[in-house]
N, C-alpha and C. Protein backbone atom coordinates (compact mmCIF):
# COMPACT_ATOMS: atom_id res chain seq x y z
N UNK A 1 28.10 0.86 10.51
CA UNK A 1 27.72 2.20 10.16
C UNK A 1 26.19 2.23 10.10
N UNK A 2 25.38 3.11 10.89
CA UNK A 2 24.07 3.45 10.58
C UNK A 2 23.72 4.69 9.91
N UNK A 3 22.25 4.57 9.54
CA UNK A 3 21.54 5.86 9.20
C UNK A 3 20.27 6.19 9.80
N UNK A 4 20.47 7.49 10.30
CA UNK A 4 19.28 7.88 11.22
C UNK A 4 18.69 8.88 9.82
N UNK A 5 17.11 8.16 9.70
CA UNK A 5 16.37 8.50 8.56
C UNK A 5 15.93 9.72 8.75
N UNK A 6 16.15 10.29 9.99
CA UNK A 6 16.39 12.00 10.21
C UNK A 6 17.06 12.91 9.67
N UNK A 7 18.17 12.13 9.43
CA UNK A 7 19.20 12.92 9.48
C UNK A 7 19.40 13.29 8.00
N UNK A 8 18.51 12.38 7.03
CA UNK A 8 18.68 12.66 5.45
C UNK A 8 17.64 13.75 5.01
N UNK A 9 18.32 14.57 4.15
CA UNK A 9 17.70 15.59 3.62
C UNK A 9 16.31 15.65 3.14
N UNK A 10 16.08 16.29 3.13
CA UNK A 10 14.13 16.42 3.53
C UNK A 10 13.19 15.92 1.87
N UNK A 11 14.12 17.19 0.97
CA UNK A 11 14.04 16.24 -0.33
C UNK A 11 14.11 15.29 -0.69
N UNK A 12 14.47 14.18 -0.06
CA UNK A 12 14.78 12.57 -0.62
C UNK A 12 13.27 12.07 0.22
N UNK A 13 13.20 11.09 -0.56
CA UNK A 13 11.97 9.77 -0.54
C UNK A 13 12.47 8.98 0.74
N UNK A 14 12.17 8.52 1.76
CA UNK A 14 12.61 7.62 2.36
C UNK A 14 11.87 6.27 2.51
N UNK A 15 12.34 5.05 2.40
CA UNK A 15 11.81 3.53 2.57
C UNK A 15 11.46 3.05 3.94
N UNK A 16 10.77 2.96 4.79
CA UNK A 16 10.75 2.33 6.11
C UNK A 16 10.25 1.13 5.41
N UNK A 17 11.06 -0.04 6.14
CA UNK A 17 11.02 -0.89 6.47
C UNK A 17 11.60 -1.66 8.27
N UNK A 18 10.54 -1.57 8.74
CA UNK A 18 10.22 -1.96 9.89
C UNK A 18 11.40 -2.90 10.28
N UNK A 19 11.51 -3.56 9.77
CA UNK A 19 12.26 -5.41 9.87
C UNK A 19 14.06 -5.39 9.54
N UNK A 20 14.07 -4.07 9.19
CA UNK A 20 15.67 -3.50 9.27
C UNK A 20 15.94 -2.56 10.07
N UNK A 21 15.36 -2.38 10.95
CA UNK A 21 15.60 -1.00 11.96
C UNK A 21 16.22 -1.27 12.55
N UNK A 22 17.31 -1.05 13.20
CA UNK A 22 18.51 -1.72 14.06
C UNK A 22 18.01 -0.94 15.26
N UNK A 23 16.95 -0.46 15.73
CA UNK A 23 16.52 0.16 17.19
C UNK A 23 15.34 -0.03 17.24
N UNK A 24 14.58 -1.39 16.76
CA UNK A 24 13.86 -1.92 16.84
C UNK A 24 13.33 -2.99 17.91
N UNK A 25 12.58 -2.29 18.79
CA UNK A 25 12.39 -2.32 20.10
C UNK A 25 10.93 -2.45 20.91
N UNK A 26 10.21 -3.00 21.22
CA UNK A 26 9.10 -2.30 21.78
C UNK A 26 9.15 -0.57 22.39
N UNK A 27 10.21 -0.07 23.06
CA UNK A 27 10.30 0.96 23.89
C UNK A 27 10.12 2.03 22.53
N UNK A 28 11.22 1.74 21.40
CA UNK A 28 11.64 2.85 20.06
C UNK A 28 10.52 2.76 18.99
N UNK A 29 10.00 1.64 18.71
CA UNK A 29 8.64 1.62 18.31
C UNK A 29 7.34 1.97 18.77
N UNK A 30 7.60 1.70 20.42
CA UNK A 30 5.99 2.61 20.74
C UNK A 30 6.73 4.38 20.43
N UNK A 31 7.80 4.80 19.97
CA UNK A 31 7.40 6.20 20.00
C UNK A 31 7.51 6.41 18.72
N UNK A 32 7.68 5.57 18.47
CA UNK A 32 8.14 6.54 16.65
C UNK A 32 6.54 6.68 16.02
N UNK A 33 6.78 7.90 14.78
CA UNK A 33 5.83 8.13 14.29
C UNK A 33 4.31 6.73 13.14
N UNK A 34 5.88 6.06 12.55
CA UNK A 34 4.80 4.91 11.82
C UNK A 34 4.04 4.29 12.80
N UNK A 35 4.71 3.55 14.12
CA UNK A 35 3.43 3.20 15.15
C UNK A 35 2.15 3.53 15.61
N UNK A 36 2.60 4.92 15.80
CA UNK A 36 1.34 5.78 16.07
C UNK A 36 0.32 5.76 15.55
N UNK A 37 0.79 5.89 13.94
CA UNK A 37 0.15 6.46 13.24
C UNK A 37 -0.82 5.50 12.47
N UNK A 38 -0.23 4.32 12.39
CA UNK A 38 -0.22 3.26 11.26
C UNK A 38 -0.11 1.79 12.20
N UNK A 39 0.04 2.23 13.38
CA UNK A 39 0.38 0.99 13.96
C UNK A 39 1.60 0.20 13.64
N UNK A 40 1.42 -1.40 14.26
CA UNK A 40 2.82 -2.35 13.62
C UNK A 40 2.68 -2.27 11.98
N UNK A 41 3.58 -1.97 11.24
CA UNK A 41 3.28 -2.18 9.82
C UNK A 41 3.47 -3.51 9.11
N UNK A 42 2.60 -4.01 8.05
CA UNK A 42 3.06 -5.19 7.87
C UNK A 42 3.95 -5.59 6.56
N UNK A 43 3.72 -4.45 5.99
CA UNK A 43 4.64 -4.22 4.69
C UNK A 43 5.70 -2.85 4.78
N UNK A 44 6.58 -2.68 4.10
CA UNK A 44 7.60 -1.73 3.64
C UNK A 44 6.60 -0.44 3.30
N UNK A 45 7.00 0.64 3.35
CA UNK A 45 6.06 1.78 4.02
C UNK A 45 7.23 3.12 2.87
N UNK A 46 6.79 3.69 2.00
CA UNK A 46 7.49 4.57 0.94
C UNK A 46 6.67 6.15 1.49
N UNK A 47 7.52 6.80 2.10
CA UNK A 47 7.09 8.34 1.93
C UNK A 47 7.92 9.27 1.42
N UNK A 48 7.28 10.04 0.16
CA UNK A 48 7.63 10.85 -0.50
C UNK A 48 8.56 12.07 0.13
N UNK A 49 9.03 12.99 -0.07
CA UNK A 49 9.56 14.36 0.09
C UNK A 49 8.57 15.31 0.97
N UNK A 50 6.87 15.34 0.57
CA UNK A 50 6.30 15.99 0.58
C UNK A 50 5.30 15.69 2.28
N UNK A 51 5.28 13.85 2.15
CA UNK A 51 5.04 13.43 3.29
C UNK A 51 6.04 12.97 4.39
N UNK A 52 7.05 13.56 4.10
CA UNK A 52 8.26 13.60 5.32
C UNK A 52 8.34 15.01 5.66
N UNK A 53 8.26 15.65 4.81
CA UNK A 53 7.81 17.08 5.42
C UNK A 53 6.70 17.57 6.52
N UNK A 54 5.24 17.02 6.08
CA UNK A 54 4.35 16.84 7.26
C UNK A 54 4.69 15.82 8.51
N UNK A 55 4.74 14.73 8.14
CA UNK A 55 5.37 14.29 9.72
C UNK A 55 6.29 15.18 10.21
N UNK A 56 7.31 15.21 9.36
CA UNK A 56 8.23 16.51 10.43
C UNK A 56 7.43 17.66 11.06
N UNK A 57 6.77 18.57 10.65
CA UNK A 57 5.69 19.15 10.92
C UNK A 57 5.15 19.03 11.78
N UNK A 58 4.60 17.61 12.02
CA UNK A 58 3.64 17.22 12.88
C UNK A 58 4.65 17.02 14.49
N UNK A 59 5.76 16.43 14.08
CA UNK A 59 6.31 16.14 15.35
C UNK A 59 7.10 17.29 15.64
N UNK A 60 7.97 18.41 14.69
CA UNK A 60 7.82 19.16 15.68
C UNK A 60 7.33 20.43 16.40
N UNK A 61 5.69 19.76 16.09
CA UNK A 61 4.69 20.63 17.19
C UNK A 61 4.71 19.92 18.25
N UNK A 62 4.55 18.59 18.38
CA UNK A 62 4.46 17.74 19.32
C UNK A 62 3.41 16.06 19.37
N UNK A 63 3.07 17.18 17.83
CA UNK A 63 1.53 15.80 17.84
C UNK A 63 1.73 14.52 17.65
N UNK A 64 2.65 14.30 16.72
CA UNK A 64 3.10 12.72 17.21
C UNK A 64 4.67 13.22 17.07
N UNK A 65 5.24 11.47 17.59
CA UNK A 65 6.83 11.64 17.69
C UNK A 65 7.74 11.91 16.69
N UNK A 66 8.87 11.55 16.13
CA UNK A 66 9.60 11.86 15.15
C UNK A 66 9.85 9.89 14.79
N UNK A 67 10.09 9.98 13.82
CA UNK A 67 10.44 8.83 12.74
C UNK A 67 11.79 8.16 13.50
N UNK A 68 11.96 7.31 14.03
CA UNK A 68 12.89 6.60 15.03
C UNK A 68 13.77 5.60 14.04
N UNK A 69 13.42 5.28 12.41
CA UNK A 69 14.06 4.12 11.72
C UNK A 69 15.53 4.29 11.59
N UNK A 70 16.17 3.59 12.51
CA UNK A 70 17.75 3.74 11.89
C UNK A 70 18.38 2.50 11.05
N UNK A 71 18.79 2.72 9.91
CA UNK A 71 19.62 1.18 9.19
C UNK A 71 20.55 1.24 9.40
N UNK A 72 21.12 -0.15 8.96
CA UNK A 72 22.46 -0.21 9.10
C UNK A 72 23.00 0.12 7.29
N UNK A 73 23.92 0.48 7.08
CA UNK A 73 24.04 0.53 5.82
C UNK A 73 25.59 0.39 5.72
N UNK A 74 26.20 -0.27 4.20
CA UNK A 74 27.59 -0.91 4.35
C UNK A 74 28.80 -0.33 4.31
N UNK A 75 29.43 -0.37 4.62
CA UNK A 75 30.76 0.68 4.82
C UNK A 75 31.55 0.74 4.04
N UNK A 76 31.48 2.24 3.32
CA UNK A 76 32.52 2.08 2.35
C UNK A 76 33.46 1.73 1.67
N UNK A 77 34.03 1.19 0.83
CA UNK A 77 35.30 0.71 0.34
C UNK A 77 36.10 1.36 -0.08
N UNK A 78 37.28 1.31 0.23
CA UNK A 78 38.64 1.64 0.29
C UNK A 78 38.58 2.12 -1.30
N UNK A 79 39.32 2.51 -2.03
CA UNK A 79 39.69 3.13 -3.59
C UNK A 79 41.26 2.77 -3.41
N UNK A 80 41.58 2.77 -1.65
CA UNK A 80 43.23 2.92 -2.70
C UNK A 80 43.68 1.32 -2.92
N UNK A 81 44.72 1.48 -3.22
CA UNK A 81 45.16 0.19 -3.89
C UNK A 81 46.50 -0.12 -2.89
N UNK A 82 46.67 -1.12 -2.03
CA UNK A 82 47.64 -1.44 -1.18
C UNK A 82 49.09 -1.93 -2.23
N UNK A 83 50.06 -1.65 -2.15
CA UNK A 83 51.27 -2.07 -2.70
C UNK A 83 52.17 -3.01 -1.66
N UNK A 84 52.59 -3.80 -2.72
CA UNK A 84 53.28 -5.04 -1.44
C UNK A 84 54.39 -5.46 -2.35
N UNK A 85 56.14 -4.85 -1.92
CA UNK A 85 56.33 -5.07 -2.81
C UNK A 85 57.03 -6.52 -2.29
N UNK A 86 57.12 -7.62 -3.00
CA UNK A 86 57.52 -8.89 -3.50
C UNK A 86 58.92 -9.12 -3.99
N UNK A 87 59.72 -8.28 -4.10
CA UNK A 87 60.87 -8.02 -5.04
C UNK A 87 61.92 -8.90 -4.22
N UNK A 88 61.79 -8.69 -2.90
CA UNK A 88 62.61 -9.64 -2.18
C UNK A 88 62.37 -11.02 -1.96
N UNK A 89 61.31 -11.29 -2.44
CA UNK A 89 60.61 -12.63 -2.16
C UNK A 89 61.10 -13.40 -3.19
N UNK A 90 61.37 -12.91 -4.78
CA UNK A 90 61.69 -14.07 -5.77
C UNK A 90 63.60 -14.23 -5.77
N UNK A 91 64.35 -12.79 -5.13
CA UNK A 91 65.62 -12.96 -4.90
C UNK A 91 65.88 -14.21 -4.07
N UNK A 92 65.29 -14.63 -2.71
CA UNK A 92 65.38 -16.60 -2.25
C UNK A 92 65.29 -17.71 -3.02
């Protein structure tokens, strides 16, 4: 399961970290916006609500690209509870 850091609501903070991007690429990195902007990064990279709003902004006028970071993130777990019943197993 991934997350395209696009796709999360504009209000939330988002984390780039470079070194988890599962489309981490020379081709997806020369376009995305942290490259551009900031170059290769060498640390974990925190933008607020307010500065995901201007990059959005910015890319879509055209001036730089859009934010390319997709993670992988872990896949939910089940809630229900499997039943197995055994009842025939202690009758042998």
């Amino acid at each position: 399961m991934f997350a395209n850091m696009n796709q999360m609501e504009m209000d939330q903070s988002v984390i780039v970290d470079c070194d988890h991007c599962v489309v981490r690429c020379p081709a997806a990195c020369g376009d995305c916006v942290v490259s551009v902007l900031l170059g290769s990064p060498t640390e974990v990279l925190a933008f607020d609500s307010e500065e995901r709003a201007a990059l959005e902004a910015l890319a879509q006028t055209g001036l730089v690209p859009p934010l390319r970071l997709v993670v992988s993130v872990p896949e939910p777990r089940s809630t229900e509870i499997e039943f197995v019943d055994r009842s025939h197993d202690a009758a042998s």
